[in-house]
C-alpha atoms as a PDB file:
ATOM      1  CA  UNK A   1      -1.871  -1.279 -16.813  1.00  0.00           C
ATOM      2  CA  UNK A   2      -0.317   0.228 -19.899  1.00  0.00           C
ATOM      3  CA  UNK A   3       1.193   3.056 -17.961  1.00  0.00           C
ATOM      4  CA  UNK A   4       3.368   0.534 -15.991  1.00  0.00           C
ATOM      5  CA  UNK A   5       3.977  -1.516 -19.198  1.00  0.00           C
ATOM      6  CA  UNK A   6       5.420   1.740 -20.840  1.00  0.00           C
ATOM      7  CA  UNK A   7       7.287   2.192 -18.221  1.00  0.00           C
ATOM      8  CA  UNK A   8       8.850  -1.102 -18.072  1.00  0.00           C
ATOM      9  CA  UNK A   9       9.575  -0.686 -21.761  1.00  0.00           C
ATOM     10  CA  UNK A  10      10.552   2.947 -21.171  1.00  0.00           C
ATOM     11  CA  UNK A  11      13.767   1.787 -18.656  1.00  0.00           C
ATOM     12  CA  UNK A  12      14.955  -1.163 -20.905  1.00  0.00           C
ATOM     13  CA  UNK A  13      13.477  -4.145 -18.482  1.00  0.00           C
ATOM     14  CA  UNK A  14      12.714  -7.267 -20.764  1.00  0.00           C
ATOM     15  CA  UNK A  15       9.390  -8.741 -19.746  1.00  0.00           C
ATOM     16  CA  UNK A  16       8.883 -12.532 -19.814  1.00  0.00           C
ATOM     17  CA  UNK A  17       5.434 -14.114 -19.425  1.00  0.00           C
ATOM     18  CA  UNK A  18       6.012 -17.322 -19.267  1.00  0.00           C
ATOM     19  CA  UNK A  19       4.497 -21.035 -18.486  1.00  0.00           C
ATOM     20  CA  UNK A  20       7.758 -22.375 -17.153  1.00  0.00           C
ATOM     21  CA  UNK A  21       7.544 -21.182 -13.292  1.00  0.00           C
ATOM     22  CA  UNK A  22       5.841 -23.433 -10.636  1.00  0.00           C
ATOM     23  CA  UNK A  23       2.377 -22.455  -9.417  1.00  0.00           C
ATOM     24  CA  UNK A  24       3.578 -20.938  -6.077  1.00  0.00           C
ATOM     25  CA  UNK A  25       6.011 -18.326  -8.008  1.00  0.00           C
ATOM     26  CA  UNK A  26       4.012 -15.627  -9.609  1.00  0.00           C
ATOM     27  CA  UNK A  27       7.520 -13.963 -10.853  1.00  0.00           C
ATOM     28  CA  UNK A  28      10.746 -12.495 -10.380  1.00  0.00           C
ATOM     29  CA  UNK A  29      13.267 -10.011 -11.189  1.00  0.00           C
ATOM     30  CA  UNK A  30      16.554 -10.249 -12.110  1.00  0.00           C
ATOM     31  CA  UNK A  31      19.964  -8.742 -13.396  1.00  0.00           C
ATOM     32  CA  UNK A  32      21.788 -10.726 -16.129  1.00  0.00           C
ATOM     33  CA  UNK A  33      25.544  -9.370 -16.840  1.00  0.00           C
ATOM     34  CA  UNK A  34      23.617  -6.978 -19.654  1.00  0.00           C
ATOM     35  CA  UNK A  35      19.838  -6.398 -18.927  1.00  0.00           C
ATOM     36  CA  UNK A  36      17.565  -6.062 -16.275  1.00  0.00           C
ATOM     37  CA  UNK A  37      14.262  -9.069 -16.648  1.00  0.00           C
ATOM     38  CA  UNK A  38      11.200  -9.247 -14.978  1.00  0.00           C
ATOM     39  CA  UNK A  39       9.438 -12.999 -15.489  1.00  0.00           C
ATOM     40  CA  UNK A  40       5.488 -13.546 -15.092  1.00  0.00           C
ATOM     41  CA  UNK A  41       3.752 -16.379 -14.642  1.00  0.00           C
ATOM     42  CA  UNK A  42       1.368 -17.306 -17.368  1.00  0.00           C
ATOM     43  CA  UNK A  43      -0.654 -18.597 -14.791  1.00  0.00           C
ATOM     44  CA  UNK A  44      -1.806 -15.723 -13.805  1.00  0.00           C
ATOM     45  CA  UNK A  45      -5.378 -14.883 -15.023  1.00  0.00           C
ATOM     46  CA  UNK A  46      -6.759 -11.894 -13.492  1.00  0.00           C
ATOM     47  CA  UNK A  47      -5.441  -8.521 -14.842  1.00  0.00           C
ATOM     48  CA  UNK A  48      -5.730  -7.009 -11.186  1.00  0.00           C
ATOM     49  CA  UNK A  49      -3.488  -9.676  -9.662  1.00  0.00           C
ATOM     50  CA  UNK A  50      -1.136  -9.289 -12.704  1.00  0.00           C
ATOM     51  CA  UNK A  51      -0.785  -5.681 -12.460  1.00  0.00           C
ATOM     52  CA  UNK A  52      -0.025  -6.247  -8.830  1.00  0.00           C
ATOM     53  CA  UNK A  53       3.020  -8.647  -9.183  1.00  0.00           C
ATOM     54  CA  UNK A  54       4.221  -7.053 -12.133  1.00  0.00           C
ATOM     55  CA  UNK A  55       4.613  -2.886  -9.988  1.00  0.00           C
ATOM     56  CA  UNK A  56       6.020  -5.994  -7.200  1.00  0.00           C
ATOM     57  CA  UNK A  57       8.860  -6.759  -9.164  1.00  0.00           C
ATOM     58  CA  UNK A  58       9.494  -3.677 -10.701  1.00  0.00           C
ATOM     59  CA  UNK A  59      10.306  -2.301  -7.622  1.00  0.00           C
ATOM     60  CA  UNK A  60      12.993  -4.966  -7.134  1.00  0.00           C
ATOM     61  CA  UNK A  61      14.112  -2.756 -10.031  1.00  0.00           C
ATOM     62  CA  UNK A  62      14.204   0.441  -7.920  1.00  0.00           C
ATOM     63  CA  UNK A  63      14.708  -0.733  -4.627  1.00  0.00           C
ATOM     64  CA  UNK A  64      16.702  -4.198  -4.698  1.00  0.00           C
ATOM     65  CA  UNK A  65      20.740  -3.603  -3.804  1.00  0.00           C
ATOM     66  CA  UNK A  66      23.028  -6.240  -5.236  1.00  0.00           C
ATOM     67  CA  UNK A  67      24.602  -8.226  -2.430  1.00  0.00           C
ATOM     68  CA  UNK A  68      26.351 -11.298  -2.116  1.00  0.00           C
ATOM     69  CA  UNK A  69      24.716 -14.597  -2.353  1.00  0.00           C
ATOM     70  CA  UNK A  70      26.267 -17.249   0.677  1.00  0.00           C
ATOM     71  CA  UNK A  71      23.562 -19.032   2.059  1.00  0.00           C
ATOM     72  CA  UNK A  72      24.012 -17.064   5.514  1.00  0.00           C
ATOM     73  CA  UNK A  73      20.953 -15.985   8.091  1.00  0.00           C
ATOM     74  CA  UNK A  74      21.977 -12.451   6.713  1.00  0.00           C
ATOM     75  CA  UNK A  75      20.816 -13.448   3.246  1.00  0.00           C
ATOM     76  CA  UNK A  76      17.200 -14.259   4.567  1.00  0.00           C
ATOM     77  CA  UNK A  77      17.399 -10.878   6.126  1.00  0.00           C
ATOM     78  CA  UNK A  78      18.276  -8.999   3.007  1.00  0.00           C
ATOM     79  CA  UNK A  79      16.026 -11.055   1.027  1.00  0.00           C
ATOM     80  CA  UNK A  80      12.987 -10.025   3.485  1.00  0.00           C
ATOM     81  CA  UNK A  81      14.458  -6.290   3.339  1.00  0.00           C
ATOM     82  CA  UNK A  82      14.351  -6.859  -0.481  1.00  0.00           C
ATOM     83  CA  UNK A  83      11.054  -7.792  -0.355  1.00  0.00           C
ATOM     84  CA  UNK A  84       9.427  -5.364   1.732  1.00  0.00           C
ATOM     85  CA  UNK A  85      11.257  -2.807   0.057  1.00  0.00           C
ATOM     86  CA  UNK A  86       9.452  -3.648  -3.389  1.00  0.00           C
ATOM     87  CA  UNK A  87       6.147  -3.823  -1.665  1.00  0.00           C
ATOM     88  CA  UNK A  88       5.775  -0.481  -0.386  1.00  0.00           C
ATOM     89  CA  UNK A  89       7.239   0.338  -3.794  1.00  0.00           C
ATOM     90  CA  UNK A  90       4.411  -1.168  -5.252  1.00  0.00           C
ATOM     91  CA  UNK A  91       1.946   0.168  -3.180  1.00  0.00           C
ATOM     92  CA  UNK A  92       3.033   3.532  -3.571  1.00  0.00           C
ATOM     93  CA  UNK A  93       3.487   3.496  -7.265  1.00  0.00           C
ATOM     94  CA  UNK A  94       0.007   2.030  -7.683  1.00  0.00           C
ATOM     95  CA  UNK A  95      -1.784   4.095  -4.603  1.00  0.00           C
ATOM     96  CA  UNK A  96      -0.430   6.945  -4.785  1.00  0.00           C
ATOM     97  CA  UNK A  97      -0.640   8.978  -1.247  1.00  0.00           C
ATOM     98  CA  UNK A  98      -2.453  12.416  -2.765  1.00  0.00           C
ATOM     99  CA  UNK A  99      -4.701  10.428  -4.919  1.00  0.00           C
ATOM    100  CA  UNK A 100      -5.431   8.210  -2.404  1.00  0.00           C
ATOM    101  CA  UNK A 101      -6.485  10.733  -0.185  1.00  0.00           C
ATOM    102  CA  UNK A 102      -8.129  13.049  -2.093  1.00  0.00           C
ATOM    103  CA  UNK A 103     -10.645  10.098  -3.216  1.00  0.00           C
ATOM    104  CA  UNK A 104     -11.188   9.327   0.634  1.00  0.00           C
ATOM    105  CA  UNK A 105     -11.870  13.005   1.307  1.00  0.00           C
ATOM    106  CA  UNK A 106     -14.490  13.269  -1.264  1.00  0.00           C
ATOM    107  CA  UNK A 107     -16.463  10.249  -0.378  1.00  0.00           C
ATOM    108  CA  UNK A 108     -19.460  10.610   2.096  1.00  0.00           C
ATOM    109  CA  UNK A 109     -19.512   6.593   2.678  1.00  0.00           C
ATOM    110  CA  UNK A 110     -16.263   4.574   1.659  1.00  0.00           C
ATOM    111  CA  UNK A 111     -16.001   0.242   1.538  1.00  0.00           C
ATOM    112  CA  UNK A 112     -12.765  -1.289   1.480  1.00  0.00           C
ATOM    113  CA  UNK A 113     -13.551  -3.333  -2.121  1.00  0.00           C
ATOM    114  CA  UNK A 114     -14.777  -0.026  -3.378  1.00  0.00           C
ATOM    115  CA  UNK A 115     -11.034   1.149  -3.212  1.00  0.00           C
ATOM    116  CA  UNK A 116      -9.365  -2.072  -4.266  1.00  0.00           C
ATOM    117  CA  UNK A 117     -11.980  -1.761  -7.213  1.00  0.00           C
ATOM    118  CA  UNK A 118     -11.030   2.086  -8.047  1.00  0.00           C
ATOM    119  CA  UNK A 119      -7.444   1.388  -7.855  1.00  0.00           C
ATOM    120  CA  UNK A 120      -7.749  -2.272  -9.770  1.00  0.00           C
ATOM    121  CA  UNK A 121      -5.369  -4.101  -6.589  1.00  0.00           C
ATOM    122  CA  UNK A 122      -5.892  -6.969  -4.750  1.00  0.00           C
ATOM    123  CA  UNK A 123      -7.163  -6.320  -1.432  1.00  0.00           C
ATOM    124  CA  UNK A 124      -3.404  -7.362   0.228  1.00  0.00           C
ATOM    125  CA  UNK A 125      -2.261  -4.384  -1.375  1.00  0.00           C
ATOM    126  CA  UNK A 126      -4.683  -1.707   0.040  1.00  0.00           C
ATOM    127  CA  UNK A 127      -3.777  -3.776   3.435  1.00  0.00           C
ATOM    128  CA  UNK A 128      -0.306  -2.873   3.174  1.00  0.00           C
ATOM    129  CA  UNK A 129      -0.304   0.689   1.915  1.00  0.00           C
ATOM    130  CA  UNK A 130      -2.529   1.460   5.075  1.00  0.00           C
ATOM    131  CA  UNK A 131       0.451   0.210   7.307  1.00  0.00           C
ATOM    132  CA  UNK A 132       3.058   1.699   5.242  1.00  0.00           C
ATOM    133  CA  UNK A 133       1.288   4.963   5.693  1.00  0.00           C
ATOM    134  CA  UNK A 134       0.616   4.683   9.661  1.00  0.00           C
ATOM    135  CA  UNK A 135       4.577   3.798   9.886  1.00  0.00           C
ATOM    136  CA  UNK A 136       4.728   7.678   9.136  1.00  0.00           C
ATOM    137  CA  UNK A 137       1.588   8.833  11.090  1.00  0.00           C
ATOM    138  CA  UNK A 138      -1.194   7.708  12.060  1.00  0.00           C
ATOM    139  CA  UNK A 139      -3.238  10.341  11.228  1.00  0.00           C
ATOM    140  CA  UNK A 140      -3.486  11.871   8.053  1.00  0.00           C
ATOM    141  CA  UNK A 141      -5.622  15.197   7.181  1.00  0.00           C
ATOM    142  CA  UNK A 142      -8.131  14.875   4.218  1.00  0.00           C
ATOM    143  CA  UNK A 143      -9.239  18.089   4.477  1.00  0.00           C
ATOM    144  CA  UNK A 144     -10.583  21.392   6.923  1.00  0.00           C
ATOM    145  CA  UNK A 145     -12.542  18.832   9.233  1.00  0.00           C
ATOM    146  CA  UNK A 146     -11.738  14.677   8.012  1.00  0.00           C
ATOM    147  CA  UNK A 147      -8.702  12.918   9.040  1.00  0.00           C
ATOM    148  CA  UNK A 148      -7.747   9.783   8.228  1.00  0.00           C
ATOM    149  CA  UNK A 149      -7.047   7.398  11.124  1.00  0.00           C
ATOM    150  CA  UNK A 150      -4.681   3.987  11.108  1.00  0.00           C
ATOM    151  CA  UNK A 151      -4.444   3.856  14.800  1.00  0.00           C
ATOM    152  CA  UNK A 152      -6.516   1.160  15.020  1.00  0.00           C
ATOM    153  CA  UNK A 153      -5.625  -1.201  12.226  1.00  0.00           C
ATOM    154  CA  UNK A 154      -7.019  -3.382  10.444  1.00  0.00           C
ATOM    155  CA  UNK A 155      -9.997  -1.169  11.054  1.00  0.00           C
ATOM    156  CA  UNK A 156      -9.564   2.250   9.069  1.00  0.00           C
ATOM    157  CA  UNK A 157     -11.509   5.618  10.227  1.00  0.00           C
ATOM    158  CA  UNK A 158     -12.366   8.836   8.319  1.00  0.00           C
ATOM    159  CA  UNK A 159     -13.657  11.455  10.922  1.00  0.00           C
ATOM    160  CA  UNK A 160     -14.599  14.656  11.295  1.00  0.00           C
ATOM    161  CA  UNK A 161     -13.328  17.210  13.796  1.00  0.00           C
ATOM    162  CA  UNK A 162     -14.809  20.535  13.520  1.00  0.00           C
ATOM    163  CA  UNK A 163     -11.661  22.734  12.722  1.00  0.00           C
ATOM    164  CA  UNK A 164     -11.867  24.765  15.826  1.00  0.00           C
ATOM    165  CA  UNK A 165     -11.610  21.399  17.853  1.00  0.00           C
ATOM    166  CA  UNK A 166      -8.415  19.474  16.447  1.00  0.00           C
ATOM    167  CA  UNK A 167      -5.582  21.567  18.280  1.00  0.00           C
ATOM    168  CA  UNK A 168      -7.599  20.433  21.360  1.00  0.00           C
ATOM    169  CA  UNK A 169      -7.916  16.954  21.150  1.00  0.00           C
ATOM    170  CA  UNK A 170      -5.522  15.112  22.938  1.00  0.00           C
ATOM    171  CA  UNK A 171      -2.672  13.385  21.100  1.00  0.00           C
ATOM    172  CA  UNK A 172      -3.676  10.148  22.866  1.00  0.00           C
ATOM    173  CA  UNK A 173      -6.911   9.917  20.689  1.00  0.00           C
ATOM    174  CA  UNK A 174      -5.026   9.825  17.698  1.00  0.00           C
ATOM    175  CA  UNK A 175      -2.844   7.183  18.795  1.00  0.00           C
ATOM    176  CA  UNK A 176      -5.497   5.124  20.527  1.00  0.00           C
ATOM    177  CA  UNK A 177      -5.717   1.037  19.606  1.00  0.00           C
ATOM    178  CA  UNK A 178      -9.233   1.621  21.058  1.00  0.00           C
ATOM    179  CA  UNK A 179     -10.641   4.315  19.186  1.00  0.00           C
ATOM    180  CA  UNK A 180     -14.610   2.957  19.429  1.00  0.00           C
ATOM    181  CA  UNK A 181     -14.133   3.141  23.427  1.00  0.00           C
ATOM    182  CA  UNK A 182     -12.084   6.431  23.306  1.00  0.00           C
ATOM    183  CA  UNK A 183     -15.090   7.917  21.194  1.00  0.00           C
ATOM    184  CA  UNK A 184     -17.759   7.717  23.818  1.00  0.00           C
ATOM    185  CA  UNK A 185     -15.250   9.677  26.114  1.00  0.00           C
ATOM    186  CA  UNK A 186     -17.947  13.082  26.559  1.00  0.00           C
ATOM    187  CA  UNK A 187     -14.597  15.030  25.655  1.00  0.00           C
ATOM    188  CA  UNK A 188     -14.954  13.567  21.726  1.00  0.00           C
ATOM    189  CA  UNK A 189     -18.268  14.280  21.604  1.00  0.00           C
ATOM    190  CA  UNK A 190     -18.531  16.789  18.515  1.00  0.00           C
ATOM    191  CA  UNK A 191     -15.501  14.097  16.421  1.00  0.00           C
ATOM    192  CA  UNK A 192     -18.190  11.844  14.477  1.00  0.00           C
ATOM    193  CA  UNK A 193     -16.830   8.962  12.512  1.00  0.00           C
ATOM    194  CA  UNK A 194     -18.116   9.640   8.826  1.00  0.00           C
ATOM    195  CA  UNK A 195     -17.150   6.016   7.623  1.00  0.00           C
ATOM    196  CA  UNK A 196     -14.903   2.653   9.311  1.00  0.00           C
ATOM    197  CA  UNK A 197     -13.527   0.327   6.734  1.00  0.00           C
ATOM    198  CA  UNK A 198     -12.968  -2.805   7.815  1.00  0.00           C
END
């Protein structure tokens, strides 16, 4: 937490915490004609969830493009681009891709809350750096023999695929939607799935 505080304070971004915003809005960003504000909710109690919508709106600092206000459908559509765009910000600033990983590499038995616990998020978070990450593959090498697989999302795989085996295994099985039903194809029969998540 007092990384990304330092950082906000590093850039110039005033931070309000304040009592004023309804229960539904847990903050915003914003440009003013000289500085750039970020506004909490004071409702907010747990430092996790705090943590989370504060990287949220600082990526509206990184990723949000000024654009003309007018009321049109095109302004919901930038305003969901906007959006989305400081998500995966978040995600990535607070789960980073090596670290994140290198910790599932080096785990022998891995739960989903264990990770939102290691890297203090909410478990919406975790949820969306997974599909962020299988928008670029869906399979992501941990190491010699585990891969990471988001094929199959929600549910999350970490297997292992003896190295002489992976050039041989069909691209299909990384792919697959069905990977508990591609598994007991004879052909997988040396892949073992170390841990599922989810």
């Amino acid at each position: 937490m007092d990384t990304l505080l330092n950082r906000i304070k590093s850039l110039g971004i005033q931070l309000e915490i304040t009592n004023a915003l309804p229960q539904s809005v847990n903050g915003f960003y914003y440009r003013d004609d000289v500085h750039d504000i970020i506004v909490i909710n004071n409702a907010i109690k747990s430092e996790v969830e705090f943590k989370a919508v504060l990287s949220h709106e600082l990526g509206h600092y990184f990723t949000t493009e000024p654009h003309y206000k007018s009321n049109s459908f095109l302004d919901i559509i930038h305003t969901e681009r906007d959006e989305i765009r400081a998500i995966r910000w978040s995600c990535d600033y607070l789960i980073p891709n090596e670290l994140l990983l290198r910790t599932l590499s080096e785990a022998s038995d891995m739960q989903f809350q264990s990770l939102t616990d290691y890297f203090e998020i909410p478990a919406q978070l975790l949820e969306m750096k997974f599909y962020f990450m299988s928008l670029i593959s869906h399979k992501w090498q941990l190491d010699d023999s585990k891969c990471l697989l988001l094929s199959a999302l929600p549910s999350i795989y970490v297997v292992e695929v003896p190295s002489d085996t992976v050039d041989t295994v069909d691209d299909a099985f990384w792919c697959s939607e069905k990977m508990e039903t591609y598994l007991q194809n004879p052909a997988c029969h040396n892949i073992k799935v170390i841990y599922k998540m989810i």
